[in-house]
C-alpha atoms as a PDB file:
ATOM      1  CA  UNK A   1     -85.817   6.358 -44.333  1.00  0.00           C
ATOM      2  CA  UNK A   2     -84.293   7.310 -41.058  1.00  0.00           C
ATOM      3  CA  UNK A   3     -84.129   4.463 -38.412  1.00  0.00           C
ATOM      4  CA  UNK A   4     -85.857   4.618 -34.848  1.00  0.00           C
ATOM      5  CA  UNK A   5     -83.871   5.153 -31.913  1.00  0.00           C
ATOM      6  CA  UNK A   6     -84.539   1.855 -30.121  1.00  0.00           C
ATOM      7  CA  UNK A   7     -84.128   3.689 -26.899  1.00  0.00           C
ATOM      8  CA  UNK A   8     -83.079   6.989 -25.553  1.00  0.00           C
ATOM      9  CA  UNK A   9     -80.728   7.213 -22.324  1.00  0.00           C
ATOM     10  CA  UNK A  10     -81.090  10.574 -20.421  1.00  0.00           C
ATOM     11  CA  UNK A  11     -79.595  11.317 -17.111  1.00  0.00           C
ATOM     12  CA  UNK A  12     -81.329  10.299 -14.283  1.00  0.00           C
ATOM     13  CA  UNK A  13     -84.548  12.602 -12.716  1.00  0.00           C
ATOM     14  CA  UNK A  14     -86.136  12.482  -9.562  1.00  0.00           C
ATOM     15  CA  UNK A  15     -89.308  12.069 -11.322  1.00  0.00           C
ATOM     16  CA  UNK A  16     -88.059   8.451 -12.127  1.00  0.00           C
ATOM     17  CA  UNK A  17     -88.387   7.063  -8.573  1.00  0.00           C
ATOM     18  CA  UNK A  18     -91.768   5.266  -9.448  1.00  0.00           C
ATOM     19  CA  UNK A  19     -90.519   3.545 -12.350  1.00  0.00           C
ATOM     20  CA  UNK A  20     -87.016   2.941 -10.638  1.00  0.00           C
ATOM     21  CA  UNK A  21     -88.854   1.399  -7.641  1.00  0.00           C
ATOM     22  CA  UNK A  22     -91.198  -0.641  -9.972  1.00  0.00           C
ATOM     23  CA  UNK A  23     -88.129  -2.854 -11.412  1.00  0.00           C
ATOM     24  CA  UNK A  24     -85.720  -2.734  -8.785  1.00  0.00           C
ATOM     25  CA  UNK A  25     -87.982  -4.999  -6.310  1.00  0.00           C
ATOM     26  CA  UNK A  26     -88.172  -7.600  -8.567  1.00  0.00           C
ATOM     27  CA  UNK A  27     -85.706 -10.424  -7.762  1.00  0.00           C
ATOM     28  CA  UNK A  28     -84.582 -10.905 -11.614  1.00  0.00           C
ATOM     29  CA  UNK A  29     -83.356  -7.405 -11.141  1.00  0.00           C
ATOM     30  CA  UNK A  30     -81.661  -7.095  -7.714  1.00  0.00           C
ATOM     31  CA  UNK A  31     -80.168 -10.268  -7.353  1.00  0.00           C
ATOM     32  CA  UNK A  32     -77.804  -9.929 -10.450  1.00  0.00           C
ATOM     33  CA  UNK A  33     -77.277  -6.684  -9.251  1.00  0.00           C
ATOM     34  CA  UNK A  34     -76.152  -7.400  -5.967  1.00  0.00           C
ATOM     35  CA  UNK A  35     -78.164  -4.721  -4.793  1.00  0.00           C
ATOM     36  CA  UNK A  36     -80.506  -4.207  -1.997  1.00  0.00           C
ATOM     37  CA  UNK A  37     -83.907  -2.402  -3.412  1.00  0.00           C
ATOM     38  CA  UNK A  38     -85.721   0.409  -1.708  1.00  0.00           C
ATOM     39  CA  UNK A  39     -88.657  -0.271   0.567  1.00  0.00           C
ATOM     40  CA  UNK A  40     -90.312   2.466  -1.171  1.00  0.00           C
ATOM     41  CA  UNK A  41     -90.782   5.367  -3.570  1.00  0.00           C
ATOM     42  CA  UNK A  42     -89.059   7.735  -0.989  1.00  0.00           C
ATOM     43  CA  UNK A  43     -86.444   5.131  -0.608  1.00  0.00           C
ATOM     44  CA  UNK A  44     -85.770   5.063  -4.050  1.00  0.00           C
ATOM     45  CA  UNK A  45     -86.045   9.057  -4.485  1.00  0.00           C
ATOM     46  CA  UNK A  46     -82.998   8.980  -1.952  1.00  0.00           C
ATOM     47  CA  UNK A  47     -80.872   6.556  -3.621  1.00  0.00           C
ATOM     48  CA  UNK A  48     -81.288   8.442  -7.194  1.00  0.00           C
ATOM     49  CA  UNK A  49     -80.714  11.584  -5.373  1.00  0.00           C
ATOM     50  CA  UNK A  50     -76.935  10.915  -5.361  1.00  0.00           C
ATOM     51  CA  UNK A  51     -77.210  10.709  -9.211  1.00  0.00           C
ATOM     52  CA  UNK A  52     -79.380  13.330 -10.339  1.00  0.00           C
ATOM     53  CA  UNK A  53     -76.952  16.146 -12.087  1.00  0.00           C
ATOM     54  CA  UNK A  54     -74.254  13.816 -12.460  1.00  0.00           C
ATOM     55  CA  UNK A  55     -72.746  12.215 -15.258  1.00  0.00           C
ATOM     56  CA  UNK A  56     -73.039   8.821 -13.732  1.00  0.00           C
ATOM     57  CA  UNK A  57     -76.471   7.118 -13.741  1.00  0.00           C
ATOM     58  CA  UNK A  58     -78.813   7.109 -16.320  1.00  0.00           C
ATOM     59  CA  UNK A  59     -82.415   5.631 -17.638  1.00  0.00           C
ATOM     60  CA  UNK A  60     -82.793   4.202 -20.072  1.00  0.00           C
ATOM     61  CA  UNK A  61     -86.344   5.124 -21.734  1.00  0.00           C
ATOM     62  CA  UNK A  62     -89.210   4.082 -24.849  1.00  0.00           C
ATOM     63  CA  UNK A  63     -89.138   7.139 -27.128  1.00  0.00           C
ATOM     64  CA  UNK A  64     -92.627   6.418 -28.136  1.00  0.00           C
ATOM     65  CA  UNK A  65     -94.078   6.443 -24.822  1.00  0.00           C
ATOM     66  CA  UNK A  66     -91.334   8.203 -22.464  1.00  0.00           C
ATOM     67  CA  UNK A  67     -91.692   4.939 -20.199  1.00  0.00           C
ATOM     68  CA  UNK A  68     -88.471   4.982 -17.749  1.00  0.00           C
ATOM     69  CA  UNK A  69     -87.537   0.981 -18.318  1.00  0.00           C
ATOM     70  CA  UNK A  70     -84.249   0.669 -16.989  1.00  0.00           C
ATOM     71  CA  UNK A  71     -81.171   2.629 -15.857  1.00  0.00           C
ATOM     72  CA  UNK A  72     -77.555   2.066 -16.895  1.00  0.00           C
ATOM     73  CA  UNK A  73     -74.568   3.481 -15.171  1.00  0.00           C
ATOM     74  CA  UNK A  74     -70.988   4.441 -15.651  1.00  0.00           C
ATOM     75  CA  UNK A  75     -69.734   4.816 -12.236  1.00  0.00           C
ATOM     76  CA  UNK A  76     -66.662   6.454 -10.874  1.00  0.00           C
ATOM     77  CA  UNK A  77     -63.703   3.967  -9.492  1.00  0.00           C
ATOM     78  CA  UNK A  78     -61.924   5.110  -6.579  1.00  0.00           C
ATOM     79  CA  UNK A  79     -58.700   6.754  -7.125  1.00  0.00           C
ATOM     80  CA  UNK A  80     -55.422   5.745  -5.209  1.00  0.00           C
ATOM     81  CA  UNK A  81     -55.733   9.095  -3.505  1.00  0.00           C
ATOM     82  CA  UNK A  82     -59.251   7.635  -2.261  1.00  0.00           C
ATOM     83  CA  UNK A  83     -60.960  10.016  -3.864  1.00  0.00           C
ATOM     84  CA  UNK A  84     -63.317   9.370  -7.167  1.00  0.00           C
ATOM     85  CA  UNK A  85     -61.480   8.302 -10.221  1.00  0.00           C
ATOM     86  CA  UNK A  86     -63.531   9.560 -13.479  1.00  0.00           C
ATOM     87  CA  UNK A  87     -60.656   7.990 -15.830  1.00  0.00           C
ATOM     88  CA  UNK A  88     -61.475   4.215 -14.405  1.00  0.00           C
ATOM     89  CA  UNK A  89     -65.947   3.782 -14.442  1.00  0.00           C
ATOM     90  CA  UNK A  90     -67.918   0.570 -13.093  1.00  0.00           C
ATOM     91  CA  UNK A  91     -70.615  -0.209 -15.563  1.00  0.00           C
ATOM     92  CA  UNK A  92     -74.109  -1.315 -14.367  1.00  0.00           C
ATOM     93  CA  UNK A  93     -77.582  -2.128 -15.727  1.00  0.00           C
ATOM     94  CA  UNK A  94     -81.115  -2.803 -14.880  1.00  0.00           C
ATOM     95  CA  UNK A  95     -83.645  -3.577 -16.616  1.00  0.00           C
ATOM     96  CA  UNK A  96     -87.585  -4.382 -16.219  1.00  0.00           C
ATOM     97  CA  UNK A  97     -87.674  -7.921 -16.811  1.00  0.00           C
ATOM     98  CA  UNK A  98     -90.915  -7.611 -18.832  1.00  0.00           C
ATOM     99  CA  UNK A  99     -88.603  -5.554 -21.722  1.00  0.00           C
ATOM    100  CA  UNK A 100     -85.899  -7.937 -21.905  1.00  0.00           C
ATOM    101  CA  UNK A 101     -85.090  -9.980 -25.346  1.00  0.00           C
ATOM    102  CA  UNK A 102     -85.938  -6.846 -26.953  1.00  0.00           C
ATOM    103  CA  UNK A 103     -82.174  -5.331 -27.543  1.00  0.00           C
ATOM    104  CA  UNK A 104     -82.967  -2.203 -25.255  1.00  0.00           C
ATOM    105  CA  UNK A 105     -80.028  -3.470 -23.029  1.00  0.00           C
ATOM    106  CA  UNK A 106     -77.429  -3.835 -26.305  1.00  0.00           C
ATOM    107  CA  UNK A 107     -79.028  -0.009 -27.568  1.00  0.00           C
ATOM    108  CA  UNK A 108     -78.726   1.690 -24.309  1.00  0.00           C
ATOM    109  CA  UNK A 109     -74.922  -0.136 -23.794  1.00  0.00           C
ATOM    110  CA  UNK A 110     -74.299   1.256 -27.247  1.00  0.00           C
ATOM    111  CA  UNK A 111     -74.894   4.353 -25.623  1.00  0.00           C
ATOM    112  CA  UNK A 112     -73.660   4.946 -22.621  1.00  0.00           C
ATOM    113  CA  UNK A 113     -70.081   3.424 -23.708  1.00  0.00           C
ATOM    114  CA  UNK A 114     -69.628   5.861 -26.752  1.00  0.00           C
ATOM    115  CA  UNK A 115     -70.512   8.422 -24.238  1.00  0.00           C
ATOM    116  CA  UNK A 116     -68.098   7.348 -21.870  1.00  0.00           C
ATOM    117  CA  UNK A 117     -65.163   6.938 -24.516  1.00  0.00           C
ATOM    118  CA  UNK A 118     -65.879   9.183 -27.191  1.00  0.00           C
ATOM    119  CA  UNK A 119     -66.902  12.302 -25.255  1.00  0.00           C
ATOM    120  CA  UNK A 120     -66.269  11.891 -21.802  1.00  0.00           C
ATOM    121  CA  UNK A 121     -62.598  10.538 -22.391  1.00  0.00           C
ATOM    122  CA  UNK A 122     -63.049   7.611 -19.937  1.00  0.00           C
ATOM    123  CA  UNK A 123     -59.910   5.143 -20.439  1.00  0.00           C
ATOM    124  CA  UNK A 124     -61.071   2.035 -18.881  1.00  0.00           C
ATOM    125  CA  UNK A 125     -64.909   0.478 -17.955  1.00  0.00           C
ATOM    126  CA  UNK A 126     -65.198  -2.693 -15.373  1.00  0.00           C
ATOM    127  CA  UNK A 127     -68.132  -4.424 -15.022  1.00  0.00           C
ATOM    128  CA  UNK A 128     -68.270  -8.070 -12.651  1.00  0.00           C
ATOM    129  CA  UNK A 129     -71.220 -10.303 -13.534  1.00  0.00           C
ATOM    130  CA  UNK A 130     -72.056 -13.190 -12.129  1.00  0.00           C
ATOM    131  CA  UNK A 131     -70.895 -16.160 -14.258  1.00  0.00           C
ATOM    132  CA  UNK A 132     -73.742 -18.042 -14.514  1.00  0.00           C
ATOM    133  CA  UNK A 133     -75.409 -14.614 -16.195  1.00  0.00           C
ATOM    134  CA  UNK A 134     -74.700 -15.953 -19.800  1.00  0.00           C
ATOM    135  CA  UNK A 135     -76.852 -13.711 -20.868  1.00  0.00           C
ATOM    136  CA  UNK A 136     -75.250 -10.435 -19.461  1.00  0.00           C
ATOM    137  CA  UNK A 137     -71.811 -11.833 -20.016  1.00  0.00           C
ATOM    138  CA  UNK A 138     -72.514 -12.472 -23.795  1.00  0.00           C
ATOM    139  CA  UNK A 139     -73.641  -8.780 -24.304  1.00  0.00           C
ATOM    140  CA  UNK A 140     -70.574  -7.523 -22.689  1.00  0.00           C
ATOM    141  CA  UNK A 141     -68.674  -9.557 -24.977  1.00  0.00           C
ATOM    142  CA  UNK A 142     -70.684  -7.945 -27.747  1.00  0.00           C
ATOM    143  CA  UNK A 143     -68.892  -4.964 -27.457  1.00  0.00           C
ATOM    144  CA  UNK A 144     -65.389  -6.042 -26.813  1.00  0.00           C
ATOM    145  CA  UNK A 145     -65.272  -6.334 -23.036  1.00  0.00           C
ATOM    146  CA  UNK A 146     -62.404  -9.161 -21.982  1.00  0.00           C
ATOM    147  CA  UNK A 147     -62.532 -11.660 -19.046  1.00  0.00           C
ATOM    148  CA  UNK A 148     -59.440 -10.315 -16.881  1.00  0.00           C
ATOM    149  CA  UNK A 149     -60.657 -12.790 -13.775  1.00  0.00           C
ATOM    150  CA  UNK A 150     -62.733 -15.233 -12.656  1.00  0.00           C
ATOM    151  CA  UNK A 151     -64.384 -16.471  -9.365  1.00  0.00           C
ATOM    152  CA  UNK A 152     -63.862 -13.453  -6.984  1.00  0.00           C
ATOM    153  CA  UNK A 153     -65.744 -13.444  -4.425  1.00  0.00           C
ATOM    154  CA  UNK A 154     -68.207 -10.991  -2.832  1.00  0.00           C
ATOM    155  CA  UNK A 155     -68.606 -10.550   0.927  1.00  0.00           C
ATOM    156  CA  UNK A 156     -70.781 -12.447   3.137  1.00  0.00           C
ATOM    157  CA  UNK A 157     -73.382  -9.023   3.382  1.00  0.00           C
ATOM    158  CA  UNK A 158     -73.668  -9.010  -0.534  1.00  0.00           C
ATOM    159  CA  UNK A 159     -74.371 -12.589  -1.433  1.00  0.00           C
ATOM    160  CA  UNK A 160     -77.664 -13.593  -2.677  1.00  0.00           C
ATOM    161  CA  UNK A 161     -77.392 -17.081  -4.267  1.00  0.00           C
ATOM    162  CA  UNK A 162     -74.150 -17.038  -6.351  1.00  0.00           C
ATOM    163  CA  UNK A 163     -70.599 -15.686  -5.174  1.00  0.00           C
ATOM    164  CA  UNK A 164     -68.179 -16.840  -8.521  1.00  0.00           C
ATOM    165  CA  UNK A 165     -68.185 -13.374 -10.357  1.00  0.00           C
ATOM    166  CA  UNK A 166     -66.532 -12.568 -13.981  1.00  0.00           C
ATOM    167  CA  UNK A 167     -64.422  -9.341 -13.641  1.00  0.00           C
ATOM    168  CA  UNK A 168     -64.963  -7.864 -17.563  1.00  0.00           C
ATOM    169  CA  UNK A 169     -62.417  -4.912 -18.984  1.00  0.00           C
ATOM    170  CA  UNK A 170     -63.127  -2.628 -22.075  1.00  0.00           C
ATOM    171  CA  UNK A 171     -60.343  -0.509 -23.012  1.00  0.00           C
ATOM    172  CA  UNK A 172     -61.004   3.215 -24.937  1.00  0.00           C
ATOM    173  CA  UNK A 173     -58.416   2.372 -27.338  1.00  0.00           C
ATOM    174  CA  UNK A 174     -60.171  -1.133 -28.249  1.00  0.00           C
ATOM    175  CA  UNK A 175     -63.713   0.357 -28.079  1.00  0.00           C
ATOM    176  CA  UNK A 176     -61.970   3.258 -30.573  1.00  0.00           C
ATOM    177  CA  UNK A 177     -60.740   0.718 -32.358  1.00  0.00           C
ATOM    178  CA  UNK A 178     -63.949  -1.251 -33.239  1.00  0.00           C
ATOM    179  CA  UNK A 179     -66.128   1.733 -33.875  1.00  0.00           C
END
């Protein structure tokens, strides 16, 4: 018997704004994001706009019902040259808060990072996470990421209630190595 895909991760659609807007105003969401959430569905259809067509941003989706539940993201670094780096991503995820403890986050990370190593060539993925996120921290760890530092801070305009972040590496050649 074939198993069921958990989850499928498509780039990001315009048509996703709704569902986008839905989970992003909840403070269990934008908080750990360090992210300010639109005001509304145009708001949100602006911010995704930057995305759409890209290889950067994706949702992450129920196959059964085609429910948008989440987005993940490998986003470019900045280069030395100041311009975007597509070697060196920033991962981020969000997720509806309703879905979580179901292993849609560890499906759609499965994802996105064998996307990002195996066929886009990407040599390096960041992600910072707050460090009292035990949650988020433990499923990085899950698939290999390292602690490189602790307790950087954001600035003033970006905190919300914690400022000690957890600067996590993965490595293509250890991801490679592993699966």
């Amino acid at each position: 018997m074939l198993k069921k895909e958990l989850v499928i991760v498509r780039p990001i659609e315009l048509t996703d704004a709704a569902a986008y807007l839905h989970y992003t105003q909840q403070p269990e969401v934008y908080v750990p994001a360090a992210v300010i959430p639109p005001l509304n569905v145009a708001a949100a259809r602006t911010r995704l706009q930057e995305f759409v067509g890209g290889d950067q941003m994706y949702a992450i989706v129920l196959p059964e019902s085609g429910q948008m539940i989440g987005d993940v993201g490998i986003y470019y670094r900045i280069a030395e040259d100041g311009g975007d780096d597509p070697q060196h991503r920033e991962l981020g995820y969000e997720l509806d808060p309703q879905f979580w403890g179901h292993g849609y986050a560890t499906a759609a990370l499965a994802r996105i990072l064998s996307l990002a190593f195996e066929k886009q060539g990407v040599a390096r993925i960041k992600a910072d996470v707050y460090v009292d996120n035990v949650v988020s921290l433990h499923l990085l760890q899950k698939f290999g990421f390292r602690e490189a530092t602790r307790g950087v801070h954001l600035p003033p305009a970006l905190q919300q209630h914690q400022t000690a972040l957890s600067e996590q590496f993965l490595d293509r050649t250890d991801w490679l190595k592993q699966h």
